[in-house]
N, C-alpha and C. Protein backbone atom coordinates (compact mmCIF):
# COMPACT_ATOMS: atom_id res chain seq x y z
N UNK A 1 -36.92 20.96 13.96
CA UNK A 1 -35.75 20.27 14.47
C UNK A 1 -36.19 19.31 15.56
N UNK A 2 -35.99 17.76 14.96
CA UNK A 2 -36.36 17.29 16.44
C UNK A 2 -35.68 17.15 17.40
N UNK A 3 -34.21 17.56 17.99
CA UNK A 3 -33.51 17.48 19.01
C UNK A 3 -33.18 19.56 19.06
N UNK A 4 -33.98 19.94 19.58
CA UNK A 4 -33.53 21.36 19.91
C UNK A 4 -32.24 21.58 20.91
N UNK A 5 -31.44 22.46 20.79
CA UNK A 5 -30.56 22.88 21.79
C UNK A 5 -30.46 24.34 22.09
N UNK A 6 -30.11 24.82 23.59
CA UNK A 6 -30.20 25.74 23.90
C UNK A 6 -28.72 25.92 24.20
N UNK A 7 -28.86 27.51 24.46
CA UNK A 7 -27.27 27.62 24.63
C UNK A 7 -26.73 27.40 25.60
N UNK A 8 -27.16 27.04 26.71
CA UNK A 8 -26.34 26.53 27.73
C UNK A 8 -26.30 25.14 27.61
N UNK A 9 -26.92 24.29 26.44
CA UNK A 9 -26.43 22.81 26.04
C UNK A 9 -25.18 22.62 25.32
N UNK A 10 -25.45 23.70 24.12
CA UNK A 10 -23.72 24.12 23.27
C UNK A 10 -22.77 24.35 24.19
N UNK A 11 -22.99 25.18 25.52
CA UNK A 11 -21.48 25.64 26.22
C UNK A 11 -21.27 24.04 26.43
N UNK A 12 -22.05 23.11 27.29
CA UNK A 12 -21.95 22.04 27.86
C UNK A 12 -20.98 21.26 26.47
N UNK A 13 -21.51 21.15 25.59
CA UNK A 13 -21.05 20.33 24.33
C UNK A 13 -19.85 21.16 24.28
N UNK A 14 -19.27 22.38 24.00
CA UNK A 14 -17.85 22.39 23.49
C UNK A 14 -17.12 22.33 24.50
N UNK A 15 -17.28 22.74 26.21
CA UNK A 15 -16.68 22.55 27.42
C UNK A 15 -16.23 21.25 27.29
N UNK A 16 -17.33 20.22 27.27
CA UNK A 16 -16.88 18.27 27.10
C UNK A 16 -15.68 18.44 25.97
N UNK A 17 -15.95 18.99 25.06
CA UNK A 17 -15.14 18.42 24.00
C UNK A 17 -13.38 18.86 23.77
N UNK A 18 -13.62 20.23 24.64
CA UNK A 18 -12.21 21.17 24.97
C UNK A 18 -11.71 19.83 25.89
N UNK A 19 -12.48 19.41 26.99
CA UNK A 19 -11.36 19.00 28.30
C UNK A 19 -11.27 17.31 27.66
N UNK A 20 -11.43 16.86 26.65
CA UNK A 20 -11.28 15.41 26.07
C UNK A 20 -9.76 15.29 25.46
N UNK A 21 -8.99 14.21 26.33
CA UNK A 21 -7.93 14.42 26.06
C UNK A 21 -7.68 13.79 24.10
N UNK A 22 -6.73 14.20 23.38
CA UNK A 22 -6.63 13.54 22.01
C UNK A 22 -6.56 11.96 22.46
N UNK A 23 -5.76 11.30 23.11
CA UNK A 23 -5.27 10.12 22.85
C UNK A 23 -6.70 9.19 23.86
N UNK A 24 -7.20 9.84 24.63
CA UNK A 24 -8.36 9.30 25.08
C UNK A 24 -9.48 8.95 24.63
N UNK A 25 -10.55 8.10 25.03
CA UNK A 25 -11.25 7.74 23.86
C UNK A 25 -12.20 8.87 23.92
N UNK A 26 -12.88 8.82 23.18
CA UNK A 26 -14.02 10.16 23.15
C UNK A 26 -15.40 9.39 23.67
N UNK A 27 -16.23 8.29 23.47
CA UNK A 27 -16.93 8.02 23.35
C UNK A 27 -17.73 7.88 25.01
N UNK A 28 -16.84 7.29 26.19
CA UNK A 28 -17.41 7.21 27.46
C UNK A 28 -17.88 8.60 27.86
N UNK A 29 -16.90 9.76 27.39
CA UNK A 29 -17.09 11.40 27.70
C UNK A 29 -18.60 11.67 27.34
N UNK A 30 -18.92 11.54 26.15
CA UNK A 30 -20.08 12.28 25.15
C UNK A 30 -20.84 11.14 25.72
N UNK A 31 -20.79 9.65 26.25
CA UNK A 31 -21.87 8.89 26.39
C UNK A 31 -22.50 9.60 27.74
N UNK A 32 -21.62 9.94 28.71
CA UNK A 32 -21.79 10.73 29.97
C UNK A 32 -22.76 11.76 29.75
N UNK A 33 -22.19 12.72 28.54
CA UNK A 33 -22.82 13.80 27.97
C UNK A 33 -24.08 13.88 28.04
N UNK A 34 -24.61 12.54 27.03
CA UNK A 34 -25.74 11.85 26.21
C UNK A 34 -26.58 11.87 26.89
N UNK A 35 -26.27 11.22 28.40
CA UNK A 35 -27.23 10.86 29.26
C UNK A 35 -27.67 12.01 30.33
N UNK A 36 -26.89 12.96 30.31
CA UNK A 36 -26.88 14.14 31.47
C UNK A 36 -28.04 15.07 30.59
N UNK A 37 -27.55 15.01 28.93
CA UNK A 37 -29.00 16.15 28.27
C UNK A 37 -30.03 14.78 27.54
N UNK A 38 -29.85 14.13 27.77
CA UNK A 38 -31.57 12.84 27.83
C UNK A 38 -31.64 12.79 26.64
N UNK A 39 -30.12 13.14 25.51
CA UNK A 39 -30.23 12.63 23.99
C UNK A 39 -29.41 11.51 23.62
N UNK A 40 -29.81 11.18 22.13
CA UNK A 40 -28.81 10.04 22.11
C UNK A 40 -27.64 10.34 21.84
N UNK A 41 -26.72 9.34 21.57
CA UNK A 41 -25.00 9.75 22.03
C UNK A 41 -25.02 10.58 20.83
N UNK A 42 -25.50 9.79 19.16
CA UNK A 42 -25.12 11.09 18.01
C UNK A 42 -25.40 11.52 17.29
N UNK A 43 -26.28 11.94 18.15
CA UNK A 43 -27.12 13.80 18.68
C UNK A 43 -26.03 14.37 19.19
N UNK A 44 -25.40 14.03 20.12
CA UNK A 44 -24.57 15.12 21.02
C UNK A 44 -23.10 15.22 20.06
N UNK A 45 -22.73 14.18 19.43
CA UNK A 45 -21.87 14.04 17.96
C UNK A 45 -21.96 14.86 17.31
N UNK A 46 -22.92 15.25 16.78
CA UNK A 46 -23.31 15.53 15.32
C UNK A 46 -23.21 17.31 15.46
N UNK A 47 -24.14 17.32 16.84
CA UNK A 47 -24.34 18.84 17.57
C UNK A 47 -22.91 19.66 17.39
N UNK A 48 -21.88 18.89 18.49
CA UNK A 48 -20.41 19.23 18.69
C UNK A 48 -19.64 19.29 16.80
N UNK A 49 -19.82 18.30 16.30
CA UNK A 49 -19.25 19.02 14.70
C UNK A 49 -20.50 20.49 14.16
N UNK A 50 -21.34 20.18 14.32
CA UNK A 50 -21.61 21.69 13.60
C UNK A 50 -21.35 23.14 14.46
N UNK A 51 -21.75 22.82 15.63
CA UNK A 51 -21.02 24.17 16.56
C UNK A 51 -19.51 23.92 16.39
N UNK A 52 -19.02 23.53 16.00
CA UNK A 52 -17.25 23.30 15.93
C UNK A 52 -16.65 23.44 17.02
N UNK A 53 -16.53 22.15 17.56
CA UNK A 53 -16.54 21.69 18.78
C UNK A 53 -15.37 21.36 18.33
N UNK A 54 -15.32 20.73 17.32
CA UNK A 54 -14.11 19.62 17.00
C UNK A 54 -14.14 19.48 15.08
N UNK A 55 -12.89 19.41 14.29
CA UNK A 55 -13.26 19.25 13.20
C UNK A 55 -13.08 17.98 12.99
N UNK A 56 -14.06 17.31 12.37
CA UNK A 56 -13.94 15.55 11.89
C UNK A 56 -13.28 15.06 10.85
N UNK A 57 -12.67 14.19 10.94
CA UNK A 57 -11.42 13.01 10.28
C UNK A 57 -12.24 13.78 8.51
N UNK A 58 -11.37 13.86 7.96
CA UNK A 58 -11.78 13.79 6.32
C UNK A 58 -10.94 12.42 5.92
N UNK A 59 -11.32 12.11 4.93
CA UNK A 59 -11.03 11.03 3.86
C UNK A 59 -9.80 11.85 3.02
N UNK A 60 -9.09 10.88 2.46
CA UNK A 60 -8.02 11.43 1.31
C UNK A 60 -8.52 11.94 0.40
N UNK A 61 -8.11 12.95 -0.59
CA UNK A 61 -8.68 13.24 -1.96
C UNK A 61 -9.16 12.13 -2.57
N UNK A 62 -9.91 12.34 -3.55
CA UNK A 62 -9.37 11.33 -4.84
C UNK A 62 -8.55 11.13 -5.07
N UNK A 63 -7.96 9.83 -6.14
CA UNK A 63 -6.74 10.20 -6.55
C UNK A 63 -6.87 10.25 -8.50
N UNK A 64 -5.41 11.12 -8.48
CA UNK A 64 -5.80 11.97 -9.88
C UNK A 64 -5.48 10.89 -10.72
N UNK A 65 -5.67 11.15 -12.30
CA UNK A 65 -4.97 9.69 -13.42
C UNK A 65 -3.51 9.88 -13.22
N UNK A 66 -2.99 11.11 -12.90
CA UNK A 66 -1.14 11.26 -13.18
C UNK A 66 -0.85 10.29 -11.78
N UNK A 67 -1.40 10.28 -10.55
CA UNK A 67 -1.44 9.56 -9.24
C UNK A 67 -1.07 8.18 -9.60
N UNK A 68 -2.66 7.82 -10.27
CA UNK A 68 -3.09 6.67 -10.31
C UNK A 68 -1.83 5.83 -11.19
N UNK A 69 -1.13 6.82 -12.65
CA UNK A 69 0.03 6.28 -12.97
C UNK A 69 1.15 6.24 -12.85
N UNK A 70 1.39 6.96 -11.83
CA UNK A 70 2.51 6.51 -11.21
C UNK A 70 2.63 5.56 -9.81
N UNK A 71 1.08 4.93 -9.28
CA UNK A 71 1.22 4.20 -8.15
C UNK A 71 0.66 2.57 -9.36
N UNK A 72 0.86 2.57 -10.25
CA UNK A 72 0.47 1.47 -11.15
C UNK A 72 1.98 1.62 -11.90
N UNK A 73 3.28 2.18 -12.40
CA UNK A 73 4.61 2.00 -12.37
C UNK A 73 4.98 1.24 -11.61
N UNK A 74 4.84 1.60 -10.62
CA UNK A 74 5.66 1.24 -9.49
C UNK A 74 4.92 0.40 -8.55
N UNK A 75 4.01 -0.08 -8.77
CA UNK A 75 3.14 -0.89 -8.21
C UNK A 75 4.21 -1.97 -7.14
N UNK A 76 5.20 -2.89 -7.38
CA UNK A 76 5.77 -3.73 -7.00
C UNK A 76 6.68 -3.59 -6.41
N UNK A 77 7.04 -1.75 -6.36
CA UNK A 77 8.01 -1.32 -5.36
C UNK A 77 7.08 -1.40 -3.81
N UNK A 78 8.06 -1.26 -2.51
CA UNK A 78 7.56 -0.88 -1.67
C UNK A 78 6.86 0.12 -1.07
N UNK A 79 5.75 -0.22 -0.53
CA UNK A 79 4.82 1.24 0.14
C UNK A 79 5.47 2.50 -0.25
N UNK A 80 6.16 2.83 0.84
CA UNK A 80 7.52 3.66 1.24
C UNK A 80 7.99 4.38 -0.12
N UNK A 81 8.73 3.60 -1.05
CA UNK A 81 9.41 3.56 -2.18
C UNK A 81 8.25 4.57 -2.94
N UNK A 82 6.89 3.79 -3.02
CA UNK A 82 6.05 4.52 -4.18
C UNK A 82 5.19 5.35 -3.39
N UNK A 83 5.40 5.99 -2.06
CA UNK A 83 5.17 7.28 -1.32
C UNK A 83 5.96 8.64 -1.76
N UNK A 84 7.61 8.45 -1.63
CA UNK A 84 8.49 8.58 -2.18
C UNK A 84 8.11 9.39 -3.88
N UNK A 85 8.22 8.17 -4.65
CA UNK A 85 7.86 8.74 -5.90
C UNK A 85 6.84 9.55 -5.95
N UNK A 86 5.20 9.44 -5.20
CA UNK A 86 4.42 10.30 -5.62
C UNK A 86 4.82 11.53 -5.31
N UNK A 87 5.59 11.22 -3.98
CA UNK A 87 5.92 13.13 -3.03
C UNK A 87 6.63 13.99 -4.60
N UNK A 88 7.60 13.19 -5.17
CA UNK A 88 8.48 13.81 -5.88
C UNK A 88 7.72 14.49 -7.08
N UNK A 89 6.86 13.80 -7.17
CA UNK A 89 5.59 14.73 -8.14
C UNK A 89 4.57 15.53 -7.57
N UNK A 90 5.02 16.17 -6.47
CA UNK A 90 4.02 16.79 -5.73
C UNK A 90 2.29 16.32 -5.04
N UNK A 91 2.72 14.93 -4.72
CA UNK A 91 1.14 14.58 -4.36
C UNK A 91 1.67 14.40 -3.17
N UNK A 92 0.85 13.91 -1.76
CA UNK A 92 0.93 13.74 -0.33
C UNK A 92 -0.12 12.27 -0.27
N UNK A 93 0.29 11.40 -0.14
CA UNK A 93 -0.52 9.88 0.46
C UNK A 93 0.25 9.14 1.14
N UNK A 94 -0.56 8.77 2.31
CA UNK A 94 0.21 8.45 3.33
C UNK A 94 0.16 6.54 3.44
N UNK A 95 1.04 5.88 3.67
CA UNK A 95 1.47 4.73 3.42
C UNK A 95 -0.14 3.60 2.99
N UNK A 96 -0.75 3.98 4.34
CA UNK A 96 -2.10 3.19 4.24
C UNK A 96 -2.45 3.28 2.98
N UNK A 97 -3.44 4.80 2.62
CA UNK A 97 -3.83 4.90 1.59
C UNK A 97 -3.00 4.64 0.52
N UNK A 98 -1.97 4.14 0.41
CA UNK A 98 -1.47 3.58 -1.13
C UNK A 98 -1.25 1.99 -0.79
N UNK A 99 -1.50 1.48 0.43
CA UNK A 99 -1.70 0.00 0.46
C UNK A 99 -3.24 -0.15 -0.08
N UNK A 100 -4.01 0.54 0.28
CA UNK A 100 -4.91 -0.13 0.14
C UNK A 100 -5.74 0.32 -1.10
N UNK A 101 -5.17 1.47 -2.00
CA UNK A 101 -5.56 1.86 -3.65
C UNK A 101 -4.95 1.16 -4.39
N UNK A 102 -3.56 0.37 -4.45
CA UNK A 102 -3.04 -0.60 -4.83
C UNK A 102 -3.57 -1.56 -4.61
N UNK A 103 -4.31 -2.07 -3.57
CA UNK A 103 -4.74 -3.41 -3.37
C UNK A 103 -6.28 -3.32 -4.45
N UNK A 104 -7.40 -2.01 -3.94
CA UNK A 104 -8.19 -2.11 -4.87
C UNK A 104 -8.32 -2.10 -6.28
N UNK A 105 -7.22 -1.16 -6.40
CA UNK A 105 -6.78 -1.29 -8.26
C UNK A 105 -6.48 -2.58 -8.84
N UNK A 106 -5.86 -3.63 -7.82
CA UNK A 106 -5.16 -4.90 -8.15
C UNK A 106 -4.05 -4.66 -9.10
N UNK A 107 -3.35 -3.65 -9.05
CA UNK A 107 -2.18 -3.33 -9.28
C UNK A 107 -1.32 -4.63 -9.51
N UNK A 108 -0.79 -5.06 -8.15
CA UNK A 108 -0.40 -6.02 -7.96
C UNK A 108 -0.55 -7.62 -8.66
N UNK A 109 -1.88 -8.16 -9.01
CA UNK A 109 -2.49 -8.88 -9.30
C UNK A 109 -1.80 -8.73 -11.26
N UNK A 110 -2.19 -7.75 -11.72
CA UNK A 110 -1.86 -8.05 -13.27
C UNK A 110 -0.14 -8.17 -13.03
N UNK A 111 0.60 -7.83 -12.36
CA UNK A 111 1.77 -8.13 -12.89
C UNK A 111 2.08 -9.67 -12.58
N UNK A 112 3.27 -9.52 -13.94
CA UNK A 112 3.46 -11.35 -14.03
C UNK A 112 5.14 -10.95 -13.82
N UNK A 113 5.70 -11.74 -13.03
CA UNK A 113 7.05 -11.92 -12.72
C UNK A 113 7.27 -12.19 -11.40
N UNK A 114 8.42 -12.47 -11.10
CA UNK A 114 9.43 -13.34 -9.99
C UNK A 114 10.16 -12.96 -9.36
N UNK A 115 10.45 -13.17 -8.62
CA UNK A 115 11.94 -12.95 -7.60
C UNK A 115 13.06 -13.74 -7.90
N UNK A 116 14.09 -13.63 -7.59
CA UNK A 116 15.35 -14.48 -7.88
C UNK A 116 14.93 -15.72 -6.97
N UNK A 117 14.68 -15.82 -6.14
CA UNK A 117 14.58 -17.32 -5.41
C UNK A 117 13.61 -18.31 -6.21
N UNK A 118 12.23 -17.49 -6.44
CA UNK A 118 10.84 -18.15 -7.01
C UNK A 118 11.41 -18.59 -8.69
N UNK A 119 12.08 -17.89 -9.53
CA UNK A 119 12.81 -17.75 -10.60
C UNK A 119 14.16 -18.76 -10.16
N UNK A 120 14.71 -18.95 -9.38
CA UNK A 120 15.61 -19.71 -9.11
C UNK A 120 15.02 -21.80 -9.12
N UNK A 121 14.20 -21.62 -8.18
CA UNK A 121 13.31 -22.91 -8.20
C UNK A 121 12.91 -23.13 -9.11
N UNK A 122 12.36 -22.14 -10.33
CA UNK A 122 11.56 -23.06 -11.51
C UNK A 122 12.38 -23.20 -12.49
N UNK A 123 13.47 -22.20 -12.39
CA UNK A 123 14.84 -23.00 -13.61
C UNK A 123 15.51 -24.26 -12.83
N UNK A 124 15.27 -24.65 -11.61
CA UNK A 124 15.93 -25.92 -10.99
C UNK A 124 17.55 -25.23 -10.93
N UNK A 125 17.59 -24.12 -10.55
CA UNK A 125 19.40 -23.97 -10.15
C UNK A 125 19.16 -23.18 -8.86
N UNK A 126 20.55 -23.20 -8.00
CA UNK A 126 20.84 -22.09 -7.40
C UNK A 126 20.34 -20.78 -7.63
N UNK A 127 20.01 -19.84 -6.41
CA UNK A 127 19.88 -18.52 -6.10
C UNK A 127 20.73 -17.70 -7.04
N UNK A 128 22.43 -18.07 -6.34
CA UNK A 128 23.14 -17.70 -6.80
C UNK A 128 23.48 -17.80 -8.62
N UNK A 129 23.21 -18.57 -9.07
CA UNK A 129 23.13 -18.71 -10.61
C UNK A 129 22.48 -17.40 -10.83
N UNK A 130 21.27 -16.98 -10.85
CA UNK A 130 20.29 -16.14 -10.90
C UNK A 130 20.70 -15.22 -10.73
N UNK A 131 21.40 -14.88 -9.34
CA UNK A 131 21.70 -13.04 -9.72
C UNK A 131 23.35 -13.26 -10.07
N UNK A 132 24.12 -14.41 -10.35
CA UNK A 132 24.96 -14.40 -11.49
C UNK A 132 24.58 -13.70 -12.74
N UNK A 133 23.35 -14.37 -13.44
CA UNK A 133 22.70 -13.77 -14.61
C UNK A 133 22.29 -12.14 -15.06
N UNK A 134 21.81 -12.17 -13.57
CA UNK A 134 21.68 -10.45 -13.63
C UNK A 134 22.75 -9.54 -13.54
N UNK A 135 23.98 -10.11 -12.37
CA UNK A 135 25.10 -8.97 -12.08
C UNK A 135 25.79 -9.29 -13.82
N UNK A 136 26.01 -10.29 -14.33
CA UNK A 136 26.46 -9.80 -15.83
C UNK A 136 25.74 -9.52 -17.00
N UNK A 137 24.44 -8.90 -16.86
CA UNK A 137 23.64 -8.66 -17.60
C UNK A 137 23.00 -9.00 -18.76
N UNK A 138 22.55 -10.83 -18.44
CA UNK A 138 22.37 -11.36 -19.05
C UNK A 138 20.26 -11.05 -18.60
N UNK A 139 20.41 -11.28 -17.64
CA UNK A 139 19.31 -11.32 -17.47
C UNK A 139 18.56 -9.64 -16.47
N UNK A 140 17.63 -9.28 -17.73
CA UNK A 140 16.99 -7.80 -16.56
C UNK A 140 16.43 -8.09 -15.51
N UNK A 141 16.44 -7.34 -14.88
CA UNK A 141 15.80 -7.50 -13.04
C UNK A 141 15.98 -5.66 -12.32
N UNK A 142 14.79 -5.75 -11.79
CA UNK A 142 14.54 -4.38 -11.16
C UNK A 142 14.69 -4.58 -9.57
N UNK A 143 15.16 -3.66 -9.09
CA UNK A 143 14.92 -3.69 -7.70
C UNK A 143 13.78 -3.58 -6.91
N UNK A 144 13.22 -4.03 -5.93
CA UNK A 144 11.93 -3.71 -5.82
C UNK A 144 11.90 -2.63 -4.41
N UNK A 145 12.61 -2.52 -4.52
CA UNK A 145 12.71 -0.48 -3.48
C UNK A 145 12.15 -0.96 -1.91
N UNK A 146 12.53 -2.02 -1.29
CA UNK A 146 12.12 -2.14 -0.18
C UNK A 146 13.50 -2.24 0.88
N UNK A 147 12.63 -1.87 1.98
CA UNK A 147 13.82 -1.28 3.17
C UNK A 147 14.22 -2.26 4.15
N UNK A 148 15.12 -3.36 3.26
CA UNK A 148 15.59 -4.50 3.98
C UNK A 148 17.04 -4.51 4.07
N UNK A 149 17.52 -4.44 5.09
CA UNK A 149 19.06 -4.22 5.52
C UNK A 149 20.22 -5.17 4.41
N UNK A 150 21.21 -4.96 4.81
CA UNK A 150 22.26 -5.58 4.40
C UNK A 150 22.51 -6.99 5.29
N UNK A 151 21.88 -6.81 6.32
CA UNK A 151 22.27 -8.27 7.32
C UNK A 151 20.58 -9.14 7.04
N UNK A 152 19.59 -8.59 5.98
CA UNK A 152 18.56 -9.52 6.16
C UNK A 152 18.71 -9.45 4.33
N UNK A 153 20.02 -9.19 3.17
CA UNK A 153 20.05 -9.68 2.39
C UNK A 153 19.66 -8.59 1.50
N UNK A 154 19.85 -7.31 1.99
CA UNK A 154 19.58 -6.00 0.92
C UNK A 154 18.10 -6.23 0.43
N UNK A 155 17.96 -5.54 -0.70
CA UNK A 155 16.96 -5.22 -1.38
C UNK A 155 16.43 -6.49 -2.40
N UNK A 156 15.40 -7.03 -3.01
CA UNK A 156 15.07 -7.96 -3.82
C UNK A 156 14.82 -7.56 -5.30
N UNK A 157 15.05 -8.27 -6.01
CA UNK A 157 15.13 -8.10 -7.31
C UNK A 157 13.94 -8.23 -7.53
N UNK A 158 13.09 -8.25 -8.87
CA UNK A 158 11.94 -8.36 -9.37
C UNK A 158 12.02 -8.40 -10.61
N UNK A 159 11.69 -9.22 -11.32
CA UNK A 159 12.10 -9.91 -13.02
C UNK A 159 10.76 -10.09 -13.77
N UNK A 160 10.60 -9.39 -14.80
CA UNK A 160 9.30 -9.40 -15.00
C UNK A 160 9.32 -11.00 -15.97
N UNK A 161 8.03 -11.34 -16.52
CA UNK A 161 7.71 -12.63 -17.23
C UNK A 161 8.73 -12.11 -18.84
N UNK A 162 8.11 -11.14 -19.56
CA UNK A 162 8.82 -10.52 -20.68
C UNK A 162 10.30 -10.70 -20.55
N UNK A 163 10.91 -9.92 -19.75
CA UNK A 163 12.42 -10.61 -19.14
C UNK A 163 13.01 -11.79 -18.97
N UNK A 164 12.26 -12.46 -18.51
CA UNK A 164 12.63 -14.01 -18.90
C UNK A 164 12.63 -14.53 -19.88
N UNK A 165 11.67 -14.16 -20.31
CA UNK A 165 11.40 -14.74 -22.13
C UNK A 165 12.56 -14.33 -22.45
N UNK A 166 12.83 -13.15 -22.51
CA UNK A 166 13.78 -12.73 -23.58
C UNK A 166 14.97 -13.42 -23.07
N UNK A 167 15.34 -13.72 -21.63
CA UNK A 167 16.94 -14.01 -21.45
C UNK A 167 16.70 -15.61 -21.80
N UNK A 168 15.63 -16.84 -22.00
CA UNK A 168 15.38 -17.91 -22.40
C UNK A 168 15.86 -18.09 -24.25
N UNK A 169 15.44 -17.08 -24.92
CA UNK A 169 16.02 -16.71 -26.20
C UNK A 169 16.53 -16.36 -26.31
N UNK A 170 17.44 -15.48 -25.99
CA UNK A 170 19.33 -15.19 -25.79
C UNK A 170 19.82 -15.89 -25.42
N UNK A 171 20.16 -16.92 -24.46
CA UNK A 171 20.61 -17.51 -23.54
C UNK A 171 20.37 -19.22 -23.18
N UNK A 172 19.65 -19.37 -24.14
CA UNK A 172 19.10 -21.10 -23.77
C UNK A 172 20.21 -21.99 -23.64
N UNK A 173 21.26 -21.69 -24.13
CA UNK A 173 22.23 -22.75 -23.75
C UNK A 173 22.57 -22.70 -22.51
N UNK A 174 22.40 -22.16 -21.39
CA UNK A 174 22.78 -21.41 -19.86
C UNK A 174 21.46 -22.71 -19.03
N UNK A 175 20.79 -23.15 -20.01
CA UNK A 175 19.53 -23.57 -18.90
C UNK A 175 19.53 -24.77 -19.26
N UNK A 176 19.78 -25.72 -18.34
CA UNK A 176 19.30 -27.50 -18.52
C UNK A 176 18.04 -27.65 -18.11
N UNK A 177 17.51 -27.98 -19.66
CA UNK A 177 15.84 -28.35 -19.51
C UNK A 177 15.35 -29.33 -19.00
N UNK A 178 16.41 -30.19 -18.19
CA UNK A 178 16.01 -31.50 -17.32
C UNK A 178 15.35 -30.82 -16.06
N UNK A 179 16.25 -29.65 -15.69
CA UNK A 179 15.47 -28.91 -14.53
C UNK A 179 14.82 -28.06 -14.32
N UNK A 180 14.34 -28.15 -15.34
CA UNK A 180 13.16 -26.82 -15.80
C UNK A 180 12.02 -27.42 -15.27
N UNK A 181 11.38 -26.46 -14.20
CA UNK A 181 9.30 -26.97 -13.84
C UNK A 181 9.41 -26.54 -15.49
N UNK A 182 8.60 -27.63 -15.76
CA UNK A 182 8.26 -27.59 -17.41
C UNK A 182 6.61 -27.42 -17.56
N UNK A 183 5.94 -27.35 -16.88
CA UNK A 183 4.86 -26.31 -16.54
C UNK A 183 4.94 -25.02 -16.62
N UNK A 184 5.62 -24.39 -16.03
CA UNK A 184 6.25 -23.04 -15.71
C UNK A 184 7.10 -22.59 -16.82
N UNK A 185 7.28 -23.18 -17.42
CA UNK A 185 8.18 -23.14 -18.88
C UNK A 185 7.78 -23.11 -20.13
N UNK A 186 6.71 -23.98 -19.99
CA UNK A 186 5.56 -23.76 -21.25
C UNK A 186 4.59 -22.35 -20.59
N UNK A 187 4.26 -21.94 -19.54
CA UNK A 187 3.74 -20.87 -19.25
C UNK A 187 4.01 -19.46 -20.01
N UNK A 188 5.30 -19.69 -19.18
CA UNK A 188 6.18 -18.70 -19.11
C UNK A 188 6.46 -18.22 -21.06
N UNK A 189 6.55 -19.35 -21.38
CA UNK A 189 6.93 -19.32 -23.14
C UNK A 189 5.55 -18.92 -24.02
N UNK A 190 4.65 -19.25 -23.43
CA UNK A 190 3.40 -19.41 -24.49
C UNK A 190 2.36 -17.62 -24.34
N UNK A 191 3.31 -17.01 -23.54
CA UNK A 191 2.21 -15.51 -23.36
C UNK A 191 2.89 -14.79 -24.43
């Protein structure tokens, strides 16, 4: 062992680590430490986790395929929303970790669809036209489960590309193709 310790170095190491407050930083304490037993700072780290001084941060599980498909459902709902859903299937992930397994999965990234405003601009009409279309069920649209008040405009819709298509072929007489982004229209038509 090249850093030996004796036992009156361990009392020293779990004494430091008992009187370290949680919300304080740890690191000036144990650097104090470091220098009082003439090791480096983690040495005196490493020491304090195996005498169990302190137990150290773990990482989240993995996550399972039943996880993984239900945070790829719901991918476009909010954090919150698809926290929510996993709890209800008995898993525990806490907001971060499903921002940022969604972000690496690119979850986000394969889906193709719009919002009523973004969907509003490329048919060239009103907002309001748009969730006209939807409140009489001309056109599908999902909610996207986020926790935005009634005074900042409720919750947002989310319309997938497939959905459009289909309400463009039901419905083409509803759309003046003068104001169609006709880019976005041949896009939108040609998948």
């Amino acid at each position: 062992m090249k850093y030996p310790f004796i036992k009156e170095q361990d009392e020293m190491i779990m004494r430091t680590y008992r009187e370290i407050q949680p919300d304080a930083g740890r690191s000036p304490v144990v650097r104090l430490l470091a220098d009082k037993l003439k090791f480096p700072r983690w040495v005196i780290s490493r020491r304090a986790r195996d005498i169990g001084a302190y137990e150290p941060r773990l990482k989240e599980p993995v996550w399972s395929e039943k996880e993984l498909k239900i945070l790829e459902r719901n991918a476009h709902h909010h954090p919150e929303t698809i926290r929510r859903h996993l709890k209800k299937s008995g898993f525990i992930r806490s907001i971060t970790g499903i921002i940022i397994k969604r972000k690496r999965m690119r979850f986000l990234k394969g889906m193709d669809g719009q919002s009523v405003t973004k969907l509003a601009m490329c048919f060239g009409v009103d907002v309001h036209s748009v969730s006209r279309w939807i409140k009489e069920g001309l056109l599908k649209a999902q909610m996207r489960g986020t926790q935005r008040t009634e005074r900042q405009g409720g919750d947002i819709y989310y319309i997938r590309d497939q959905w459009i298509r289909d309400f463009i072929k039901e419905n083409i007489g509803l759309i003046d193709i003068r104001k169609v982004d006709k880019f976005w229209f041949v896009d939108v038509m040609s998948l």
